[in-house]
Protein backbone atom coordinates (compact mmCIF):
# COMPACT_ATOMS: atom_id res chain seq x y z
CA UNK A 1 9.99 27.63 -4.61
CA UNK A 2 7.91 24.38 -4.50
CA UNK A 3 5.87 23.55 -6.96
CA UNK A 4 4.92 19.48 -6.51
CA UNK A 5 2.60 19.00 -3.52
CA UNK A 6 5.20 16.26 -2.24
CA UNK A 7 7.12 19.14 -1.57
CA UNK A 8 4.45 21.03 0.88
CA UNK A 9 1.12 19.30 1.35
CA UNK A 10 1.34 15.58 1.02
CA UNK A 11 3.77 12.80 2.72
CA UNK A 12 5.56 12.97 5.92
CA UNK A 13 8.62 15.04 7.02
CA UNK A 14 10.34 11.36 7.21
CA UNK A 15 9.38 10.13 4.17
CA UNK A 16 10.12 13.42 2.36
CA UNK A 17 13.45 13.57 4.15
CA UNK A 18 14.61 10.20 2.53
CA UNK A 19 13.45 11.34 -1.08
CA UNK A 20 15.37 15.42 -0.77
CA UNK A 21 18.45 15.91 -2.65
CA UNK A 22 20.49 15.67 -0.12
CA UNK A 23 20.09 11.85 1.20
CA UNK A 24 19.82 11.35 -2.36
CA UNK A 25 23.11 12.37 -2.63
CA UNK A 26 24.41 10.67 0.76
CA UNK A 27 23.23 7.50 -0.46
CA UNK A 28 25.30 7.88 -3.70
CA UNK A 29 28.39 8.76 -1.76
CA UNK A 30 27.66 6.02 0.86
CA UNK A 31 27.97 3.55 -2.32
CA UNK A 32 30.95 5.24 -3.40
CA UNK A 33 32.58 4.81 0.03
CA UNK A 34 31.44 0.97 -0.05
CA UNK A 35 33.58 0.88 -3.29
CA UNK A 36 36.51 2.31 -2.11
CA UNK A 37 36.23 0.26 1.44
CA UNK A 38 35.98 -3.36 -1.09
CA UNK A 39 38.92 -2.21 -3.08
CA UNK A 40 41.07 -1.55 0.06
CA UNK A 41 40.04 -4.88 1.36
CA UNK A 42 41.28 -6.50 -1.75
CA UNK A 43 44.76 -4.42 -1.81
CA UNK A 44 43.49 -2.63 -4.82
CA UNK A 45 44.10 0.84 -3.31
CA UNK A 46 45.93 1.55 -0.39
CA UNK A 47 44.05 1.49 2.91
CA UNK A 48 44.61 5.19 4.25
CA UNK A 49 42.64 6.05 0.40
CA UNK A 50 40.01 4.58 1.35
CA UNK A 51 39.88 5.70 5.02
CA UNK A 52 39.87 9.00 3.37
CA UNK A 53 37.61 8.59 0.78
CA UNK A 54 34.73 7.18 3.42
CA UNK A 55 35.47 9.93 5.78
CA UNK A 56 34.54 12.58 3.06
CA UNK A 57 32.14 10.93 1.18
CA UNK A 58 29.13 12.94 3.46
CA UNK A 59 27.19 16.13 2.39
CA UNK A 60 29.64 17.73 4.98
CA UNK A 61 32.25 17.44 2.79
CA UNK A 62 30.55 17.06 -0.33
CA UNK A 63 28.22 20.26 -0.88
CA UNK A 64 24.87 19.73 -2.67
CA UNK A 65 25.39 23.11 -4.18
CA UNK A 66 28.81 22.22 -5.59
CA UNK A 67 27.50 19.35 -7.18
CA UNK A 68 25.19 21.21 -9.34
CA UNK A 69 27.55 23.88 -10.24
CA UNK A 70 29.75 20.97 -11.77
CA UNK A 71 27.27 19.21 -13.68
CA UNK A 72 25.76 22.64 -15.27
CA UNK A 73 29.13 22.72 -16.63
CA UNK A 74 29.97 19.21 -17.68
CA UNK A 75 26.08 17.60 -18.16
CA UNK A 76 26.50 14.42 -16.17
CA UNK A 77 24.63 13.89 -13.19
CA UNK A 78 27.01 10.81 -11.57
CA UNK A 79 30.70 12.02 -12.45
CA UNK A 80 29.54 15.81 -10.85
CA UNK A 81 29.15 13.75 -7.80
CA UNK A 82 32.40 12.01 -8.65
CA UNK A 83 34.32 15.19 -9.17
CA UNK A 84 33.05 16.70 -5.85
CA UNK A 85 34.11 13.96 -3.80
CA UNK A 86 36.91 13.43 -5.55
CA UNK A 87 38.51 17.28 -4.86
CA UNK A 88 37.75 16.62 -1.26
CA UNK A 89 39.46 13.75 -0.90
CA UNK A 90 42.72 15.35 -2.56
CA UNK A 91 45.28 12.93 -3.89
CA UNK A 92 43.33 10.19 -2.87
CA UNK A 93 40.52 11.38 -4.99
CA UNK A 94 42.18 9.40 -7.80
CA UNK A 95 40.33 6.55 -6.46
CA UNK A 96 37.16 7.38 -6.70
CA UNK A 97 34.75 5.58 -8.60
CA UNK A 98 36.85 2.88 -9.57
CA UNK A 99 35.52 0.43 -11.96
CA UNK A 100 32.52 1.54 -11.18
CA UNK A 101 29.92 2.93 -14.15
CA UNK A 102 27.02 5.72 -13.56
CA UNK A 103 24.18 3.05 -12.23
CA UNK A 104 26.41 0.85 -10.50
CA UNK A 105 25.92 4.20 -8.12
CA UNK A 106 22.77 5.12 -9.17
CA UNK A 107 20.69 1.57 -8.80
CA UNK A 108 22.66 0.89 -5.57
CA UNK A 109 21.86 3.92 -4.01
CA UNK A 110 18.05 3.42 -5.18
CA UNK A 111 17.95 0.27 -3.52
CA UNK A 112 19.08 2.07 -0.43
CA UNK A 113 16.36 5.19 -0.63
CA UNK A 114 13.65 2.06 -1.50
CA UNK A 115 14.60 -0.04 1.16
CA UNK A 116 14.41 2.71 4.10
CA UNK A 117 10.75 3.82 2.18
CA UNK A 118 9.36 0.63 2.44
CA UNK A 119 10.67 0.07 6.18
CA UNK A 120 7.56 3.23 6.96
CA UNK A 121 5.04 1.74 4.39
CA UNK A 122 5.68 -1.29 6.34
CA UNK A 123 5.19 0.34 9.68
CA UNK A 124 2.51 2.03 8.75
CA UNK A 125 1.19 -1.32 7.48
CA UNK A 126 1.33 -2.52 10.80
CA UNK A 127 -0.46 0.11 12.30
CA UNK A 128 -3.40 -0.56 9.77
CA UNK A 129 -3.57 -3.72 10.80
CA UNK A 130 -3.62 -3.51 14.69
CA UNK A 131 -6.09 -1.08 14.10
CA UNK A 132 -8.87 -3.21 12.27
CA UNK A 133 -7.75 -5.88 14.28
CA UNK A 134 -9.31 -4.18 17.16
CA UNK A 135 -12.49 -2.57 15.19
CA UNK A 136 -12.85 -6.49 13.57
CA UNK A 137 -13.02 -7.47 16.83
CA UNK A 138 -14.95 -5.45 18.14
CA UNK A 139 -17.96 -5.50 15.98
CA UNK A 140 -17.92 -9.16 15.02
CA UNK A 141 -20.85 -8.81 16.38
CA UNK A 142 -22.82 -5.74 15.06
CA UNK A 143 -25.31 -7.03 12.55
CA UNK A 144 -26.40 -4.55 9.50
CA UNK A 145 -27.13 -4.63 5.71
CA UNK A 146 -24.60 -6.13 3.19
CA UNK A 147 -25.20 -4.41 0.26
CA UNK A 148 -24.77 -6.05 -3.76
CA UNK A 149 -24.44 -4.40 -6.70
CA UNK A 150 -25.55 -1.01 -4.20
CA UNK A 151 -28.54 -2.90 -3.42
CA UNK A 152 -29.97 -4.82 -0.14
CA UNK A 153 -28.87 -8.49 -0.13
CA UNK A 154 -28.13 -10.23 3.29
CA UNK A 155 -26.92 -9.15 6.61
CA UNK A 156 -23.48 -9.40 7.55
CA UNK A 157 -21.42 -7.86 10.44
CA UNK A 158 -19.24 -5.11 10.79
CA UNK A 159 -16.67 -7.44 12.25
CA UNK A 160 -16.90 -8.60 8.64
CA UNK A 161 -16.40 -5.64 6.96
CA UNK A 162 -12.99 -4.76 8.88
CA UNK A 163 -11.45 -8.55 8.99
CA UNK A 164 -11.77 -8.57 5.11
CA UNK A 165 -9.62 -5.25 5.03
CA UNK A 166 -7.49 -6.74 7.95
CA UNK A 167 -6.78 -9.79 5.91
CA UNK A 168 -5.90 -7.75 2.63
CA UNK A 169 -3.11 -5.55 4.99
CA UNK A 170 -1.58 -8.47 5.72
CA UNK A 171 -1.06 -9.76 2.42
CA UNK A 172 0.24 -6.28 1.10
CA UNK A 173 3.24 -6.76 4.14
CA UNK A 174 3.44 -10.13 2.85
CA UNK A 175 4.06 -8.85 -0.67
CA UNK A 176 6.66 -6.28 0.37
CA UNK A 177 8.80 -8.88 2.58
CA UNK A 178 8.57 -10.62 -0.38
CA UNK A 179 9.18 -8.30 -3.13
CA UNK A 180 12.19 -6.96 -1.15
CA UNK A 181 14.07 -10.20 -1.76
CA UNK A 182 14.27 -9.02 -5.33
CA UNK A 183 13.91 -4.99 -4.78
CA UNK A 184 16.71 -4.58 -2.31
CA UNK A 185 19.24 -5.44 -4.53
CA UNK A 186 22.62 -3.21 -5.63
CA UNK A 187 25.71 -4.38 -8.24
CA UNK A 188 28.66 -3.32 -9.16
CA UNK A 189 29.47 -4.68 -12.70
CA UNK A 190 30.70 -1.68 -14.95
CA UNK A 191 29.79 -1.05 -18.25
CA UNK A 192 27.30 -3.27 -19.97
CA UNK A 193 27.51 -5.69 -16.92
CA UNK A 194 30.51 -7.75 -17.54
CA UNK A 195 32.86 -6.28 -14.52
CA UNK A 196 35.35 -6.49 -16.83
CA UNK A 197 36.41 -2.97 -15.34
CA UNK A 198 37.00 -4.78 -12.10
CA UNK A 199 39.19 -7.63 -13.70
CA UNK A 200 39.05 -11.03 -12.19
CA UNK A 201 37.93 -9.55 -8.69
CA UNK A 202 34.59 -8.07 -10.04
CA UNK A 203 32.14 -10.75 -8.16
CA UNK A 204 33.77 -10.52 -5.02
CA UNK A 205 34.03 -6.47 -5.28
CA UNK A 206 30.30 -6.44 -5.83
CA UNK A 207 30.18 -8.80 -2.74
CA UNK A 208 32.19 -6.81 -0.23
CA UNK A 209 29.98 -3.71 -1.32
CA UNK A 210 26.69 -4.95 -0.99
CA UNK A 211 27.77 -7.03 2.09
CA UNK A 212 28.64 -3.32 3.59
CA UNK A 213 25.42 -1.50 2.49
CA UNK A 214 23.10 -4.61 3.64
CA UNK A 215 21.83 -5.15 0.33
CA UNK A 216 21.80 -8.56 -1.79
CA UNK A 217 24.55 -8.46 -4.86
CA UNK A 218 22.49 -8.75 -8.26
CA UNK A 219 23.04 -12.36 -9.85
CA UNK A 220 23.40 -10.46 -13.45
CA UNK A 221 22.57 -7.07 -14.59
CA UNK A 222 23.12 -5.20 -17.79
CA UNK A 223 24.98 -2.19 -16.78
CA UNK A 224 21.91 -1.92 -14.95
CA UNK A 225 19.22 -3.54 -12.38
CA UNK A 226 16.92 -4.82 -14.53
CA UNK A 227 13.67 -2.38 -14.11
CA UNK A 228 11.16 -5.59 -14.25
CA UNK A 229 11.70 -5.17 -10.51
CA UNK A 230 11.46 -1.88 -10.32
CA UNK A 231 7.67 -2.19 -12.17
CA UNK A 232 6.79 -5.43 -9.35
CA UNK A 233 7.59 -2.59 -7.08
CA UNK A 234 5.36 0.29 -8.46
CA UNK A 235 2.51 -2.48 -9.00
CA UNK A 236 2.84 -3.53 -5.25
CA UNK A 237 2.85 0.68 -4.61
CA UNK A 238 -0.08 0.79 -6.26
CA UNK A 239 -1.92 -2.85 -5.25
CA UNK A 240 -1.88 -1.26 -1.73
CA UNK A 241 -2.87 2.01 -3.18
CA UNK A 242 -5.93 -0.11 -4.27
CA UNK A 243 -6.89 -1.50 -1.08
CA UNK A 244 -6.83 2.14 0.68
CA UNK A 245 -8.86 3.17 -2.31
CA UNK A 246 -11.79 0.47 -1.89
CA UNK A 247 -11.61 1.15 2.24
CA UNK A 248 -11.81 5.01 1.74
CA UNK A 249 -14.93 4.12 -0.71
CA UNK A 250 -16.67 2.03 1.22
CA UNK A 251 -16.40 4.90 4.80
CA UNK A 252 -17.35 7.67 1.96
CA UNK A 253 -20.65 5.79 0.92
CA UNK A 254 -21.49 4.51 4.33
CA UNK A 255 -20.88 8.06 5.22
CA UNK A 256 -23.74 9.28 3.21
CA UNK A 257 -26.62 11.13 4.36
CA UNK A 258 -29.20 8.86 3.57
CA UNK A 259 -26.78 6.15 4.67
CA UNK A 260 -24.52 7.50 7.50
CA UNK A 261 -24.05 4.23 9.14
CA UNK A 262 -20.59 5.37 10.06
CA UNK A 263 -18.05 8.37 9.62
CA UNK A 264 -14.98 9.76 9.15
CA UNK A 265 -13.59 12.01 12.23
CA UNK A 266 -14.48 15.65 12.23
CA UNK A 267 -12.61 17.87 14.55
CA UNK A 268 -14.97 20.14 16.77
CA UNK A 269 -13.81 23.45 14.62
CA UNK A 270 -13.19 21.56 11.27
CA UNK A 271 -15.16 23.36 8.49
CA UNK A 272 -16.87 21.35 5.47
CA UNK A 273 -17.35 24.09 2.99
CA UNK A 274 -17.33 27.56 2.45
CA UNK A 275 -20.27 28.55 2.29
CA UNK A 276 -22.64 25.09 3.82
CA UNK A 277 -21.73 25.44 7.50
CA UNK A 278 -23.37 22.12 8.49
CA UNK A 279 -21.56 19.63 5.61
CA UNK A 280 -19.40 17.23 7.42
CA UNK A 281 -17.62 15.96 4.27
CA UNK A 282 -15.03 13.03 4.33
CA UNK A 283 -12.28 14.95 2.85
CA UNK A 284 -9.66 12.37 3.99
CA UNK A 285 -11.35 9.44 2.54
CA UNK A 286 -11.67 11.07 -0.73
CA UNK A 287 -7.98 12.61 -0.81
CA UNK A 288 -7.20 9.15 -0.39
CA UNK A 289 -9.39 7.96 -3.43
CA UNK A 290 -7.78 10.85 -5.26
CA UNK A 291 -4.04 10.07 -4.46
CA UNK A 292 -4.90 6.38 -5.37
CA UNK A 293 -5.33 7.59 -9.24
CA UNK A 294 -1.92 8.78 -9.72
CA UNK A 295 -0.23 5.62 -8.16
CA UNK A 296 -2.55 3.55 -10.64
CA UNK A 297 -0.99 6.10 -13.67
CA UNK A 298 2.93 5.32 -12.68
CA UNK A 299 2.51 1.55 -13.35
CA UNK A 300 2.41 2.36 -17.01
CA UNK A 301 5.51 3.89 -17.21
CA UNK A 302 7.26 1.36 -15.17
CA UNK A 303 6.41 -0.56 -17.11
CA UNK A 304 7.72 1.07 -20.44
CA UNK A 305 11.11 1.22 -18.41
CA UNK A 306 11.71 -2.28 -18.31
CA UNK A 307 12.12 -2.82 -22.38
CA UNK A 308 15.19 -0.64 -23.06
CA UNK A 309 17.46 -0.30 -26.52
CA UNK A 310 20.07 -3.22 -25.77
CA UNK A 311 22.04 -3.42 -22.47
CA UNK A 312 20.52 0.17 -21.71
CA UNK A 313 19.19 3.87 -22.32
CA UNK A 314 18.50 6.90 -20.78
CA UNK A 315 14.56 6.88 -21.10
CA UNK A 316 14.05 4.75 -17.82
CA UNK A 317 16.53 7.60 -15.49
CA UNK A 318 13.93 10.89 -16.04
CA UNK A 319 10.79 8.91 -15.27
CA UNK A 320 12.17 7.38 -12.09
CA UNK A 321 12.75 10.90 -10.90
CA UNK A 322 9.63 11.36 -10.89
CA UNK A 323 8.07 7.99 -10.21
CA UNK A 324 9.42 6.84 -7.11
CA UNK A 325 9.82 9.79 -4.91
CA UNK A 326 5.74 10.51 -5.84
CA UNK A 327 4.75 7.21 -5.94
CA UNK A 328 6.52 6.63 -1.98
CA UNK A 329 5.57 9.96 -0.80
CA UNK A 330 1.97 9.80 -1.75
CA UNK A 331 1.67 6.71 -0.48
CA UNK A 332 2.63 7.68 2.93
CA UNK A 333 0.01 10.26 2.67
CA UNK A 334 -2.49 7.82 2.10
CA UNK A 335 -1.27 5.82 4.61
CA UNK A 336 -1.16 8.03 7.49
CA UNK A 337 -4.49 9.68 6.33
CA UNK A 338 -6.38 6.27 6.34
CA UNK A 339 -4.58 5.48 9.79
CA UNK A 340 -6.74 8.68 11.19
CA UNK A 341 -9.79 7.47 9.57
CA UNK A 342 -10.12 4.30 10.79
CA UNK A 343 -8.80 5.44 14.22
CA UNK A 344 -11.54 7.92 14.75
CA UNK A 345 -14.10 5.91 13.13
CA UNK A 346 -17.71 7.35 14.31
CA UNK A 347 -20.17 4.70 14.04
CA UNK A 348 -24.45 5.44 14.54
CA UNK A 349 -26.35 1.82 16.04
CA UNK A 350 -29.20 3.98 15.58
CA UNK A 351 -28.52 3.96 11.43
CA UNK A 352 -27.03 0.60 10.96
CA UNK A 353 -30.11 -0.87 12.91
CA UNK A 354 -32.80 1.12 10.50
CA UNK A 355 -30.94 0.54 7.70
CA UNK A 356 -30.99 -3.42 8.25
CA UNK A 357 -34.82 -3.37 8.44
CA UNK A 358 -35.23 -0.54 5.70
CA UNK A 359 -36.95 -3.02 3.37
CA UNK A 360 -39.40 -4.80 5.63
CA UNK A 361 -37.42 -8.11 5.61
CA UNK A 362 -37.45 -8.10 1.80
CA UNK A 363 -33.64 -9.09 2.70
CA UNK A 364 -34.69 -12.45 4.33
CA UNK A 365 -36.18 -14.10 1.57
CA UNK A 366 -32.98 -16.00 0.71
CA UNK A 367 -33.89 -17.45 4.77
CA UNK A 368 -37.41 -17.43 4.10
CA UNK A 369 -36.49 -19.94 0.88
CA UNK A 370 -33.70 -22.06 2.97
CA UNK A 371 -36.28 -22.53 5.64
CA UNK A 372 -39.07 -24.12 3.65
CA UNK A 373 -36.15 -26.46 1.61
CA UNK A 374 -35.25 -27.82 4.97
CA UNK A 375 -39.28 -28.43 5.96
CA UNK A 376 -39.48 -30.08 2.90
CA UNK A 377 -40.43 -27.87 -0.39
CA UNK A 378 -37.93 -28.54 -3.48
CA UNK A 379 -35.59 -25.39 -3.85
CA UNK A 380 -36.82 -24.37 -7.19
CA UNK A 381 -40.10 -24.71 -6.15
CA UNK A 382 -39.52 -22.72 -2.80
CA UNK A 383 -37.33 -19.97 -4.82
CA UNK A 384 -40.05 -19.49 -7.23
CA UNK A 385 -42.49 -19.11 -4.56
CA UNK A 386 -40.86 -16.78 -2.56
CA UNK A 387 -39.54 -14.58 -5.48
CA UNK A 388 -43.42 -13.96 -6.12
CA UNK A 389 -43.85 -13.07 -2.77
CA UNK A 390 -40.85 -10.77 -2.40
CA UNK A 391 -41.90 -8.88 -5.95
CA UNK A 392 -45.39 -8.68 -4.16
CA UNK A 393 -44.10 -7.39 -0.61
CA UNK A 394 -41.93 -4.70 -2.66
CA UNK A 395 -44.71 -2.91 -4.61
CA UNK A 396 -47.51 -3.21 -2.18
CA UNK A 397 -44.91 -1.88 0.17
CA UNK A 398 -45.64 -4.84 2.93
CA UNK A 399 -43.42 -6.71 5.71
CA UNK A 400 -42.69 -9.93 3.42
CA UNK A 401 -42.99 -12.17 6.81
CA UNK A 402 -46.68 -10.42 6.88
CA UNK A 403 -47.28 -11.56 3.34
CA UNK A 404 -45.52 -15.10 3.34
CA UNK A 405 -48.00 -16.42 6.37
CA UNK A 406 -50.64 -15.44 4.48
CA UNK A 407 -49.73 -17.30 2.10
CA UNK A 408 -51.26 -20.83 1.94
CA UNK A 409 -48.20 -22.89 0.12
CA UNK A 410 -46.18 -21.51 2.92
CA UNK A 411 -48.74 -22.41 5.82
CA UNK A 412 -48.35 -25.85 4.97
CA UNK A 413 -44.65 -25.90 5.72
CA UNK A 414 -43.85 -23.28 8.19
CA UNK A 415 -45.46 -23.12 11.90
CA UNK A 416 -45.19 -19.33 13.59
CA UNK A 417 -42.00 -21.08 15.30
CA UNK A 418 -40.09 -20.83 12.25
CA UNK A 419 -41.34 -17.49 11.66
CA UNK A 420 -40.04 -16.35 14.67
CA UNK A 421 -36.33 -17.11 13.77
CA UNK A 422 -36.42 -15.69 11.06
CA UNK A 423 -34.99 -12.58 11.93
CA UNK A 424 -31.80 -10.36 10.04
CA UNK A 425 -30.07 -10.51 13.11
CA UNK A 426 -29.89 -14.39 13.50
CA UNK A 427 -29.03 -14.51 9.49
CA UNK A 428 -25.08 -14.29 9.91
CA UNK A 429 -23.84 -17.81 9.72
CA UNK A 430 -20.63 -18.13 10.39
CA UNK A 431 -19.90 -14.62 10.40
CA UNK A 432 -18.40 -14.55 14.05
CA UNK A 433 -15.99 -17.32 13.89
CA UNK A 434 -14.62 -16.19 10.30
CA UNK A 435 -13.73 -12.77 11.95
CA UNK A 436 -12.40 -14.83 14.92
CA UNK A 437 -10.11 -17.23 12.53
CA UNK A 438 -8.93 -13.73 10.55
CA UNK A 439 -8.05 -12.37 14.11
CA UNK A 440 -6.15 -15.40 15.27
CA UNK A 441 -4.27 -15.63 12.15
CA UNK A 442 -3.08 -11.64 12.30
CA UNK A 443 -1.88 -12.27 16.18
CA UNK A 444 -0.06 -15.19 14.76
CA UNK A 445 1.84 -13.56 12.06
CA UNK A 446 2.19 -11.17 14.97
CA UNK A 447 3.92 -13.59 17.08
CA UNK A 448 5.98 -14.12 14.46
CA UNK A 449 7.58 -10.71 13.70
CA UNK A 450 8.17 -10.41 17.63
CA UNK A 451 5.11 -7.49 17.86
């Protein structure tokens, strides 16, 4: 019976399929077989053993169900797994797990259930980004309202909007490629780190073996990877758990009725409640600002698994259960839900155009005060005088253009020429090129990864 949502509602079949018991305990064995492969290489055990050994060590051989009928007896999650291969394997099951302590398996085989997560966070990375590429693009043009502290302040673009999102994407894969140098790492070095059970070969056994699995060989561990790593890696979870937070927020206020500048998709039968027929809520942007919470929690106890009692405990092992399946799994939810978002974006011109002259060009004052600094008026002065203005426009509900030629202070500096330009949709600066520089710097980096 499933009871976590990971198990039924949330992630993808892929994802899930890396994180199930079994390929948990395929990468385990897969580790084990690397063992037995280095030791053959160095004469250690005889050849056909390990030939043997790697043949078996799959959930073919190796039942799931056995497993757990060995450690309810004996209470030790790694040497049930060692048993079980090891009666498959028959006399050459005397080889198994040579050396090797509990998380020389355990970390090794996390490194290889992290590294094929974070090849589909990465992918779906990627598709992010292609995807506000193209919206940035798009509406580099398409003037409305930027808003401050929820309030009117300037205009700014759309293009805007999605190249600042864009940009952040990119610096998430950035982080991973980066954090993977020190993520995707395995050892084997026995108890309390020393590879003393490996004798003088223990470096190059720890080699051969991560040299097999494609990982990088720890440069020191204490019977186990450290776990500051394993908290960079939650915080980077959880960083990009951030940025699909603050993009969901931003499409579930612009989404609002007295807003609704743009949308979330909603399929032609899709129902919004159960008893408002006509709500069109944007249930994936907010599952998305939901899921988000939950990453942010698992940082904390990350980071309590770093400081352990000497070269190790147990308190790390339970947590990590639970920490990285959910954490990965939920992320991929996210993910995939914010890739059909911003996919199926629905945008209304009609909205974003009355929503840029909502306050009767209240929002140009900042250009009404540049303009009469550059025909000569001293910036305090101007900023003064057009505050007064603005404060008037507001509560006797006038155009502020309306008010500021009446205005006799003004008159003296500004001809009906300069009124004219000053207009929201000529007040973006260099809002076009920025988005273009964002753009060419994405198809660069690209370029670079051969997309």
């Amino acid at each position: 019976m499933a009871v976590h949502p990971i198990d039924y509602r949330y992630g993808s079949e892929e994802m899930r399929r890396i994180w199930d018991e079994e390929n948990k305990l395929q990468k385990l064995l897969d580790v084990e077989a690397a063992l037995a492969r280095a030791h053959a290489k160095l004469g250690n055990i005889p050849e056909e053993s390990a030939r043997v050994i790697s043949e078996r060590a799959n959930t073919k051989w190796v039942r799931l169900e056995r497993v757990k009928e060995i450690e309810a007896e004996i209470h030790h999650d790694i040497m049930a797994v060692v048993k079980a291969l090891s009666e498959v394997c028959g006399d050459h099951g005397k080889y198994v797990h040579l050396g090797a302590t509990s998380n020389d398996i355990i970390d090794t085989a996390n490194a290889l259930l992290i590294k094929e997560s974070l090849e589909i966070v990465k992918n779906d990375l990627r598709e992010i980004r292609s995807i506000l590429k193209n919206l940035a693009g798009e509406h580099k043009y398409t003037v409305c309202i930027g808003r401050t502290h929820g309030q009117h302040a300037v205009p700014t673009t759309y293009g805007m909007k999605f190249a600042l999102w864009l940009d952040e994407i990119q610096r998430h894969i950035d982080r991973i490629e980066e954090l993977e140098k020190r993520i995707l790492v395995g050892q084997m070095s026995g108890a309390v780190g020393t590879m003393a059970s490996f004798g003088d070969k223990g470096l190059e056994i720890q080699r051969l073996v991560m040299e097999d699995l494609g990982l990088r060989p720890a440069r020191i561990s204490s019977q186990i990877i450290q776990r500051d790593v394993y908290a960079e890696l939650m915080m980077v979870l959880a960083l990009i758990a951030s940025t699909l937070d603050k993009i969901a927020l931003e499409i579930r206020n612009l989404q609002r009725t007295e807003i609704l500048e743009i949308s979330e998709p909603f399929g032609k039968r899709q129902v919004g409640s159960s008893t408002m027929p006509h709500k069109r809520n944007p249930i994936l942007s907010e599952k998305v600002s939901g899921l988000a919470r939950v990453l942010y929690s698992n940082v904390i106890p990350a980071l309590l698994n770093n400081p352990l009692w000497h070269e190790r405990d147990l308190t790390n092992s339970s947590v990590e259960r639970v920490i990285l399946p959910e954490s990965f799994v939920l992320l991929d939810e996210m993910l995939k839900s914010m890739k059909k978002v911003l996919s199926g974006l629905e945008f209304f011109p009609e909205n974003i155009k009355r929503n840029l002259h909502m306050t009767h060009n209240l929002i140009m004052a900042e250009p009404l005060m540049l303009k009469l600094t550059e025909r000569g008026m001293g910036r305090q002065e101007a900023h003064e005088l057009v505050r007064r203005l603005a404060m008037g426009a507001f509560y006797e509900k006038r155009d502020l253009m309306e008010i500021a030629k009446e205005n006799e202070e003004v008159r003296k500096f500004l001809s009906e020429e300069d009124f004219e330009s000053l207009k929201p949709e000529n007040y973006i600066g260099m809002a076009p090129q920025i988005v273009d520089n964002v753009i060419a710097y994405i198809k660069e980096k690209e370029r670079k990864e051969g997309l």
